[in-house]
PDB file of N, CA and C in Angstrom:
ATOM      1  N   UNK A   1       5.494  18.662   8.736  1.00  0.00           N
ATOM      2  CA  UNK A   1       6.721  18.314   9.406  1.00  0.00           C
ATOM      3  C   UNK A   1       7.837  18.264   8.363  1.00  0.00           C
ATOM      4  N   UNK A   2       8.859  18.719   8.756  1.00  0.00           N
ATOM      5  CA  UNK A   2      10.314  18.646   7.791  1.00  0.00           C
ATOM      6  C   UNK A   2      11.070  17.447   8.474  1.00  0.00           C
ATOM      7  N   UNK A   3      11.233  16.776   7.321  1.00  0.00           N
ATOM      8  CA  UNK A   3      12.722  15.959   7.806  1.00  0.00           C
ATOM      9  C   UNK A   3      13.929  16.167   6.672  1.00  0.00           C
ATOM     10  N   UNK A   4      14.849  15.556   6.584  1.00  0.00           N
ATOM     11  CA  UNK A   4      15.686  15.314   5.760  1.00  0.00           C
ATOM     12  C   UNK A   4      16.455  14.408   5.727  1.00  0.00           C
ATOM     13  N   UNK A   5      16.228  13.490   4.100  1.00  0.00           N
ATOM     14  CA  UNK A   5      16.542  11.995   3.967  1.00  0.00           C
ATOM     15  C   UNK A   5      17.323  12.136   3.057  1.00  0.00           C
ATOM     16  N   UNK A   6      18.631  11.052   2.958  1.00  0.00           N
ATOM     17  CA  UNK A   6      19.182  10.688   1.599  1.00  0.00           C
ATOM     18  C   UNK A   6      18.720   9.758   0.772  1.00  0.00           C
ATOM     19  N   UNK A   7      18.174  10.095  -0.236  1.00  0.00           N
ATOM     20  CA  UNK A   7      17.555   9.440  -1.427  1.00  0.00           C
ATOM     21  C   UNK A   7      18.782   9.398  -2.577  1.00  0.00           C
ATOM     22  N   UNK A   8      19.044   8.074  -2.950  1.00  0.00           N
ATOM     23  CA  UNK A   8      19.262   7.660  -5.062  1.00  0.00           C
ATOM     24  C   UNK A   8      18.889   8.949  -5.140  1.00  0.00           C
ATOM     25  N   UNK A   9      19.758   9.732  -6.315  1.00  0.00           N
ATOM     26  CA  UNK A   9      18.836  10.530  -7.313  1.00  0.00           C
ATOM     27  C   UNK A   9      18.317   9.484  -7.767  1.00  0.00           C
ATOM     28  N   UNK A  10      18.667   8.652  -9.075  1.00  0.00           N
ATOM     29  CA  UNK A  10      17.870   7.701  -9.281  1.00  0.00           C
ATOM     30  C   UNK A  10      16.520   7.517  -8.792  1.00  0.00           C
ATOM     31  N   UNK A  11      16.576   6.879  -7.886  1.00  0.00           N
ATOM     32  CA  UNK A  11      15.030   6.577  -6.820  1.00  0.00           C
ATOM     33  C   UNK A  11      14.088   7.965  -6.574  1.00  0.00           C
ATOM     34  N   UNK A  12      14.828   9.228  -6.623  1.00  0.00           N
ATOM     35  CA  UNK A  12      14.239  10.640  -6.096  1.00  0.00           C
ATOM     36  C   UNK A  12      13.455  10.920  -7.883  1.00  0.00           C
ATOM     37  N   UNK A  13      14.150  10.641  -8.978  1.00  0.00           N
ATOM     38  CA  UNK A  13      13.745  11.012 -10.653  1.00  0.00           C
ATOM     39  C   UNK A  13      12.668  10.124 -10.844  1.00  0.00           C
ATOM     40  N   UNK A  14      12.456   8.473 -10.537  1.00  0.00           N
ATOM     41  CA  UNK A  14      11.450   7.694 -10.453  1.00  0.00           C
ATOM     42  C   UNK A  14      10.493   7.910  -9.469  1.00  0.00           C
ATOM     43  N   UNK A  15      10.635   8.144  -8.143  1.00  0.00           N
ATOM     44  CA  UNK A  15       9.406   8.933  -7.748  1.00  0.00           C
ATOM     45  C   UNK A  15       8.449  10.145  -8.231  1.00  0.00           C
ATOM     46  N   UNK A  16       9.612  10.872  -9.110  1.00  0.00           N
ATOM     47  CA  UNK A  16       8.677  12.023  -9.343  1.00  0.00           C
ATOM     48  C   UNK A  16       8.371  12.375 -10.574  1.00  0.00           C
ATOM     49  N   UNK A  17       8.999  10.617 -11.420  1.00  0.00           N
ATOM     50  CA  UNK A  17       8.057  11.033 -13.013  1.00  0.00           C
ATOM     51  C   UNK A  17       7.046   9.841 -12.578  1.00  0.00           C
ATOM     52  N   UNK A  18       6.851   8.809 -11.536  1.00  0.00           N
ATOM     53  CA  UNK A  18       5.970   7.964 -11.377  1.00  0.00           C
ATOM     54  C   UNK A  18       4.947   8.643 -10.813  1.00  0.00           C
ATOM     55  N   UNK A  19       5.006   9.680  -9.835  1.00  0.00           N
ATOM     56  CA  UNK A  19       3.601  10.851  -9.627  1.00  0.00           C
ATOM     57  C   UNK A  19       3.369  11.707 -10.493  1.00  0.00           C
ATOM     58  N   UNK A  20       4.512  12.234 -11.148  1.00  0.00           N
ATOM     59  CA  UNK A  20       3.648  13.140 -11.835  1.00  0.00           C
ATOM     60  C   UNK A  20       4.368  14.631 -11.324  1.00  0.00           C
ATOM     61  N   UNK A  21       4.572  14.525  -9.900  1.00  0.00           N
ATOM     62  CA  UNK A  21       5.384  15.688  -9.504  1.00  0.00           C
ATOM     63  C   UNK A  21       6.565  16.374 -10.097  1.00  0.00           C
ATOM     64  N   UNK A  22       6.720  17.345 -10.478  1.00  0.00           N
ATOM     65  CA  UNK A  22       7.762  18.146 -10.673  1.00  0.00           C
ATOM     66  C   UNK A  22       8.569  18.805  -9.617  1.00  0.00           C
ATOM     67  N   UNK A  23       8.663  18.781  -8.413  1.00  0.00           N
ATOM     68  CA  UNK A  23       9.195  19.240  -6.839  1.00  0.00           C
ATOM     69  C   UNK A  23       9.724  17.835  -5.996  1.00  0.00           C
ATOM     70  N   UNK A  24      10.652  17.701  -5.665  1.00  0.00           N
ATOM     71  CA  UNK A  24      10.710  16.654  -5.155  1.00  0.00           C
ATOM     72  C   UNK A  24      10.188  16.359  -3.229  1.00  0.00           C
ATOM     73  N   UNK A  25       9.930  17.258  -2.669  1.00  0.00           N
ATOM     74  CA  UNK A  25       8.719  16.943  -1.577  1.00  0.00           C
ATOM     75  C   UNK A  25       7.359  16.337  -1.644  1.00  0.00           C
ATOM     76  N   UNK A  26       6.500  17.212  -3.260  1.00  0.00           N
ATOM     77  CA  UNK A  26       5.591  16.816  -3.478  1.00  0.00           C
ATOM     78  C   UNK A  26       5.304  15.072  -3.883  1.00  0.00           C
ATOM     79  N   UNK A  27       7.164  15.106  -4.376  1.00  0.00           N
ATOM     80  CA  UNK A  27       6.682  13.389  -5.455  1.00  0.00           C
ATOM     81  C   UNK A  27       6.871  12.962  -3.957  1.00  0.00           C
ATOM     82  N   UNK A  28       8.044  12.755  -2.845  1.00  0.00           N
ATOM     83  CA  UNK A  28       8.172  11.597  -2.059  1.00  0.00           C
ATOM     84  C   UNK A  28       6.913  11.942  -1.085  1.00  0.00           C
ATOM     85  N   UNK A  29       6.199  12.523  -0.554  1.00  0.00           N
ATOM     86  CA  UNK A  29       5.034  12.570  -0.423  1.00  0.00           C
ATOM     87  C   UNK A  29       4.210  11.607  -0.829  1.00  0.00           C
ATOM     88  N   UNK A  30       3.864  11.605  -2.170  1.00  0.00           N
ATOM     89  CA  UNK A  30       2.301  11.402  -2.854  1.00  0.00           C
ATOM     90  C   UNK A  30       3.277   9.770  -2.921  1.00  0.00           C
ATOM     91  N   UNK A  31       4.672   9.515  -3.200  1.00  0.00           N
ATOM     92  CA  UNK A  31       5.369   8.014  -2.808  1.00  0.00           C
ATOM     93  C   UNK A  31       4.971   7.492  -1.521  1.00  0.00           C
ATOM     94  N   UNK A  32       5.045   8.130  -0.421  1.00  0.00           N
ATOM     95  CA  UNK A  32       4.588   7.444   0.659  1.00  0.00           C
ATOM     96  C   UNK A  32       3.390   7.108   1.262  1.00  0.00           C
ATOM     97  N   UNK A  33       2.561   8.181   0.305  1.00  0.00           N
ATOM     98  CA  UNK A  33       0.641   7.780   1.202  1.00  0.00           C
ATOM     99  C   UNK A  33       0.558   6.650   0.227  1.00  0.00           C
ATOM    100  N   UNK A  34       0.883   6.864  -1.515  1.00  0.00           N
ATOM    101  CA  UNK A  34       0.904   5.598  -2.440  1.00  0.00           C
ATOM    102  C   UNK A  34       0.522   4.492  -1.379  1.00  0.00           C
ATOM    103  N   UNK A  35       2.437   3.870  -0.996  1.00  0.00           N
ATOM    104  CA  UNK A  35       3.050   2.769  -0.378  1.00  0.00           C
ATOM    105  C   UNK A  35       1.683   2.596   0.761  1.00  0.00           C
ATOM    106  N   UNK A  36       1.432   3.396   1.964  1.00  0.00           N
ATOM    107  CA  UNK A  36       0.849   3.123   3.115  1.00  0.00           C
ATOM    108  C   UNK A  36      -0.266   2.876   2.633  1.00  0.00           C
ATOM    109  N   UNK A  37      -0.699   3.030   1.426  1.00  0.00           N
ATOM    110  CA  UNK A  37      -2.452   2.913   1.030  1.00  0.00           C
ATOM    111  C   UNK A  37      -2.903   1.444   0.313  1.00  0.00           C
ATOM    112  N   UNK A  38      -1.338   1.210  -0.466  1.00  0.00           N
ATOM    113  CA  UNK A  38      -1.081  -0.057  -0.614  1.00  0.00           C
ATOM    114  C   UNK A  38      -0.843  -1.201   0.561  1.00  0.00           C
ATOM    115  N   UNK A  39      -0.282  -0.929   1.225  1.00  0.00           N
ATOM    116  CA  UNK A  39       0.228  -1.912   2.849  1.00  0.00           C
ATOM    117  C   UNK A  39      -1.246  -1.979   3.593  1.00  0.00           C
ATOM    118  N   UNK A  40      -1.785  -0.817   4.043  1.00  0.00           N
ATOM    119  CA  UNK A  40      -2.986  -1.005   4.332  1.00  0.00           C
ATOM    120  C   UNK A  40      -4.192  -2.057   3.697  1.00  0.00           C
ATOM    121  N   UNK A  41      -4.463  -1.790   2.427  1.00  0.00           N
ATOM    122  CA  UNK A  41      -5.359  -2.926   1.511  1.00  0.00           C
ATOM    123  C   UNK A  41      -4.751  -4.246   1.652  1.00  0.00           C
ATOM    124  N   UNK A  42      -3.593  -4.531   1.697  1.00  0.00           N
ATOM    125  CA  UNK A  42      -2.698  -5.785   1.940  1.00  0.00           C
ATOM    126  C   UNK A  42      -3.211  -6.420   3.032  1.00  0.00           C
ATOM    127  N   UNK A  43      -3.067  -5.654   3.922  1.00  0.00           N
ATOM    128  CA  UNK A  43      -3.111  -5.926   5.567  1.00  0.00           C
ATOM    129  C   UNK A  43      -5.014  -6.357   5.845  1.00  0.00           C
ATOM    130  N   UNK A  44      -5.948  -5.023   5.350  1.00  0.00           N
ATOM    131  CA  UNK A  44      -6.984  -5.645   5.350  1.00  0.00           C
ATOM    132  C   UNK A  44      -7.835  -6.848   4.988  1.00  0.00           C
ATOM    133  N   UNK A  45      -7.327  -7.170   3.572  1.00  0.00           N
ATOM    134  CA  UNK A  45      -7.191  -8.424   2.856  1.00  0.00           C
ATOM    135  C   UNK A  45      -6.891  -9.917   3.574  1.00  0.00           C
ATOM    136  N   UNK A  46      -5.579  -9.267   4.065  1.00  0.00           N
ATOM    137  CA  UNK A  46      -5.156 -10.807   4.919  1.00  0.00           C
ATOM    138  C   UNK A  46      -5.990 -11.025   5.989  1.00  0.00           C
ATOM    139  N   UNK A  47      -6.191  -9.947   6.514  1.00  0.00           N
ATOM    140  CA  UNK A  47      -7.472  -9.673   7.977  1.00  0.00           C
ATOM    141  C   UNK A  47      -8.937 -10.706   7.613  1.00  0.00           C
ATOM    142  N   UNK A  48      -9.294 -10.074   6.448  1.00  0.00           N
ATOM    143  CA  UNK A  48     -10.834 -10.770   5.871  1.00  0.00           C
ATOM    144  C   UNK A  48     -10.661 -12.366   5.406  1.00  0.00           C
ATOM    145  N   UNK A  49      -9.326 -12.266   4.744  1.00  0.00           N
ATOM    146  CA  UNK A  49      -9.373 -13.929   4.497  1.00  0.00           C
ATOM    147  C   UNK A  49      -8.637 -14.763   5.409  1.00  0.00           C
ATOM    148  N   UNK A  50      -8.570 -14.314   6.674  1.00  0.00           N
ATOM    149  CA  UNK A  50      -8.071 -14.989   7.848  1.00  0.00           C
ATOM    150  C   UNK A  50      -9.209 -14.947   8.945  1.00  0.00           C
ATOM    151  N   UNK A  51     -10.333 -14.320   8.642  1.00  0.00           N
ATOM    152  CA  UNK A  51     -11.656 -14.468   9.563  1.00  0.00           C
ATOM    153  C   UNK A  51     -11.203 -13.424  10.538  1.00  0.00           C
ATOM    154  N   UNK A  52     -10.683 -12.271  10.518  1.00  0.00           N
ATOM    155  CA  UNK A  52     -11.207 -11.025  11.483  1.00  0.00           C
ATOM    156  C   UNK A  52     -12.130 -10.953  12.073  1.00  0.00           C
ATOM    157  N   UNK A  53     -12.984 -10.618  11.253  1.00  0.00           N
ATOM    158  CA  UNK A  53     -14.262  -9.789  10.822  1.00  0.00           C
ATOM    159  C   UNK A  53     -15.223 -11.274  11.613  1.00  0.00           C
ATOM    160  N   UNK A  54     -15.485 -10.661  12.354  1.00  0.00           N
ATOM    161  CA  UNK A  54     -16.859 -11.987  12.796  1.00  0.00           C
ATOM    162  C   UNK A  54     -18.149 -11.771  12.131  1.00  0.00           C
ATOM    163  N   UNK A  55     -18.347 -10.647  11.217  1.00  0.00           N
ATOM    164  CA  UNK A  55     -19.541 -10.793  10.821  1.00  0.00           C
ATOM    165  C   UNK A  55     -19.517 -11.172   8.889  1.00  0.00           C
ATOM    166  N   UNK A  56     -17.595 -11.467   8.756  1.00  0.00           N
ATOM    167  CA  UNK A  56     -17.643 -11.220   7.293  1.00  0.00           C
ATOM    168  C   UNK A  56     -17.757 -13.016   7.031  1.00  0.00           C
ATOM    169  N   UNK A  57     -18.858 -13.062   5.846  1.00  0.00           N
ATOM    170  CA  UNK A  57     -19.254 -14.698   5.515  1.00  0.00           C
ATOM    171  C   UNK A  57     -18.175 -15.869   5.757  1.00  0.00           C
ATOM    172  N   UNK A  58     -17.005 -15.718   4.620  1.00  0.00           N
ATOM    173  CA  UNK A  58     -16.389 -17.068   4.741  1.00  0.00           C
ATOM    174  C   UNK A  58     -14.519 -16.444   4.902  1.00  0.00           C
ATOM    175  N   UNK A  59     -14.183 -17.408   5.418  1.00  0.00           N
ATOM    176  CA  UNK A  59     -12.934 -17.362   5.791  1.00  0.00           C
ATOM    177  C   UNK A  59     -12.418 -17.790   3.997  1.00  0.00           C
ATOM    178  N   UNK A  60     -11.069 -17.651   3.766  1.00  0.00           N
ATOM    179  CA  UNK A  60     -10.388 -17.960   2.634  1.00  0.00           C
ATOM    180  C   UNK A  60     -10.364 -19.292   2.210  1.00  0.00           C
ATOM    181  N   UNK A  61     -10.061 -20.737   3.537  1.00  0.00           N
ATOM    182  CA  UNK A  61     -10.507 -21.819   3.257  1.00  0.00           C
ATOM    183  C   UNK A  61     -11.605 -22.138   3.387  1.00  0.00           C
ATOM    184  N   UNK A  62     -12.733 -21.569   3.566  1.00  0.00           N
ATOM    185  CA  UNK A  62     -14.164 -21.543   3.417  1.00  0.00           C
ATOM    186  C   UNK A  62     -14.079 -21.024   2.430  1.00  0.00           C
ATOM    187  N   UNK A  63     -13.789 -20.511   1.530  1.00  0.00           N
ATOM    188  CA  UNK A  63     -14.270 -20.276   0.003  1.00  0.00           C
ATOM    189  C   UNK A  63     -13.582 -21.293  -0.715  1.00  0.00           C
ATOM    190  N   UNK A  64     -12.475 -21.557  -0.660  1.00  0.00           N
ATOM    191  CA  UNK A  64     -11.510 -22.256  -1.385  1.00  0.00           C
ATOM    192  C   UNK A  64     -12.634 -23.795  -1.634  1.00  0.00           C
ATOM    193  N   UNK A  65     -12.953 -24.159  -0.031  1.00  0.00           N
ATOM    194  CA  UNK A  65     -13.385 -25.578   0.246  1.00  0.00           C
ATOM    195  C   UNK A  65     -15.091 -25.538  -0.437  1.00  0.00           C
ATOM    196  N   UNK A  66     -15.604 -24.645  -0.403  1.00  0.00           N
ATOM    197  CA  UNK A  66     -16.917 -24.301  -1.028  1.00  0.00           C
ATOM    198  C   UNK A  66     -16.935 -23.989  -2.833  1.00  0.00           C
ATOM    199  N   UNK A  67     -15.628 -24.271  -3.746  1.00  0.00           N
ATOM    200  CA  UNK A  67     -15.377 -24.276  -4.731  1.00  0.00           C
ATOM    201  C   UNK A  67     -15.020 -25.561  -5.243  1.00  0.00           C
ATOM    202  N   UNK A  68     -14.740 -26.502  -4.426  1.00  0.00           N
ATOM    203  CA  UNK A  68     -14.659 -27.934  -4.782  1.00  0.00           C
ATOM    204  C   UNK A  68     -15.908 -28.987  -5.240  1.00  0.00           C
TER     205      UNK A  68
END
């Protein structure tokens, strides 16, 4: 899919010496699965230590309170 965004140069030169990219599609690309891959682990995290998971052992204050 094509879109077209206004980016900082600034922000567009740090995306694409922080990937590695030399093209600037490729860097804001490999910037955004980055970000969503990060938000995701975030999100799962809070999920497991908030008791989601009915089969995962201890909730976050169940570990906390099991360290005292």
């Amino acid at each position: 899919m094509r879109i077209t965004v206004d980016i900082e140069s600034d922000i567009l030169e740090d995306a694409m010496r922080l990937t590695g990219e030399t093209k600037k599609g490729p860097a804001i690309v490999k910037a955004a699965q980055e970000f969503i891959r990060r938000e995701m682990a975030k999100e799962f995290g809070r999920m497991v230590m908030e008791g989601e998971f009915g089969d995962y052992p201890m909730t976050n204050d169940e570990i906390e309170a099991s360290d005292r």
